[in-house]
Protein backbone atom coordinates (compact mmCIF):
# COMPACT_ATOMS: atom_id res chain seq x y z
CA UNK A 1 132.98 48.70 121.35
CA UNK A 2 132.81 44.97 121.78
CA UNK A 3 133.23 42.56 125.04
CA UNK A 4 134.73 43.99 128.00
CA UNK A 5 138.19 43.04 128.46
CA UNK A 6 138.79 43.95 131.77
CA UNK A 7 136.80 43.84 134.83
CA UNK A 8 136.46 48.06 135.72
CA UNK A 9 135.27 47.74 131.61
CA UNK A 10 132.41 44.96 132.76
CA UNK A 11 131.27 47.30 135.91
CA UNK A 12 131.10 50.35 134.00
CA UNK A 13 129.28 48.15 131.26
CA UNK A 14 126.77 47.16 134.37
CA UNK A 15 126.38 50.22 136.00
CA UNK A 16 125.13 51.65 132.45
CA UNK A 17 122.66 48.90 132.23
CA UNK A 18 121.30 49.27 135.92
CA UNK A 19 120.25 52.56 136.29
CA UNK A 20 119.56 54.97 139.16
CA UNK A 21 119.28 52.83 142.52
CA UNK A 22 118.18 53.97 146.00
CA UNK A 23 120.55 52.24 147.76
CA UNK A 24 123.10 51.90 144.90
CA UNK A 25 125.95 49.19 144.92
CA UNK A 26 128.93 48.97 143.02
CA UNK A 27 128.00 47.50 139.86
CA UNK A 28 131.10 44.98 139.91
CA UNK A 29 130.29 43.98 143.96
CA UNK A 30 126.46 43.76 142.57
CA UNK A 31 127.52 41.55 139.34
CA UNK A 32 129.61 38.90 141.54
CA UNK A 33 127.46 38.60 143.90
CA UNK A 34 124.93 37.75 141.89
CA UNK A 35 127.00 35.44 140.36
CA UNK A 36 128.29 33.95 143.52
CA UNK A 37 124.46 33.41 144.52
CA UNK A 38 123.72 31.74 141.32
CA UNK A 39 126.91 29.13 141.09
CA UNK A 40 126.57 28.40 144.98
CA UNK A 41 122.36 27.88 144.68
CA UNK A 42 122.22 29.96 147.71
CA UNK A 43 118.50 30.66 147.45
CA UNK A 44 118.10 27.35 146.73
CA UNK A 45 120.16 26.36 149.64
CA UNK A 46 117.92 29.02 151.71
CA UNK A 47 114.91 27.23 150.42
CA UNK A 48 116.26 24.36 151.41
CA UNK A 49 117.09 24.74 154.72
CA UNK A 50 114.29 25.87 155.91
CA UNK A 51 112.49 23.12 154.53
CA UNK A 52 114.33 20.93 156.19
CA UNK A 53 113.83 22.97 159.35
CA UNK A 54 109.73 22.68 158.71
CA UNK A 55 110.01 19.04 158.84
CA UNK A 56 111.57 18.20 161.86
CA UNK A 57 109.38 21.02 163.80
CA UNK A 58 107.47 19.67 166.26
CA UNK A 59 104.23 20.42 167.11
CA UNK A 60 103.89 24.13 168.58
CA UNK A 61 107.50 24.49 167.52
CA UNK A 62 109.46 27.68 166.34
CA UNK A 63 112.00 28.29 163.62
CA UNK A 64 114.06 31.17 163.34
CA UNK A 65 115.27 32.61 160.29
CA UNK A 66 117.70 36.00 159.92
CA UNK A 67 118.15 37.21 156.72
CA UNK A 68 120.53 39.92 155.48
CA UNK A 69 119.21 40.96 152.11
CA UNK A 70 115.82 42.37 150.82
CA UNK A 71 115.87 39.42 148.24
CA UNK A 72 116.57 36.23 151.01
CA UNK A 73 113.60 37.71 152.62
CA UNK A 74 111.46 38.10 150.04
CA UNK A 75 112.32 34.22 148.54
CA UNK A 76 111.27 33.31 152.75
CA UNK A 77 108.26 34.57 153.14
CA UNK A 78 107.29 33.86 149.54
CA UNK A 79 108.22 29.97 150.19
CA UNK A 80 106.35 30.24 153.93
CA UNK A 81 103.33 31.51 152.42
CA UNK A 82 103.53 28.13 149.99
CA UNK A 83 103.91 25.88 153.24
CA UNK A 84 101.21 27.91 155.25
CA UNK A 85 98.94 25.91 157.56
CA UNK A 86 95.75 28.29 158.35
């Protein structure tokens, strides 16, 4: 049928390619976020951040860190477990 021309033809051209979902998201909401992540480096902002955090921890010092999505979390404790003291 050829590119989509509008955006309603892109979601329904991304909900096709994503399949069943547990906790299903609009496919247009899913796309542009994913774009806005991408364009605005947010995990690499995320990454970072905390970084930045680790360094100026003291000694016997804390860091918080909230995340809001499965995927945030997953990039923090996959970059925690690279920085891991034992």
């Amino acid at each position: 049928p050829g590119a989509p021309k509008t955006t309603r033809e892109f979601s329904d051209l991304v909900a096709a390619c994503r399949g069943y979902e547990y906790q299903a998201m609009n496919s247009a909401k899913a796309t542009f976020q994913a774009l806005r992540i991408h364009l605005n480096d947010e995990f690499g902002q995320l990454q970072g951040g905390v970084a930045a955090s680790l360094d100026m921890l003291h000694l016997g010092g804390r860091v918080g860190v909230l995340t809001w999505k499965h995927s945030e979390c997953a990039l923090l404790v996959e970059y925690l477990r690279t920085v891991e003291v034992a």
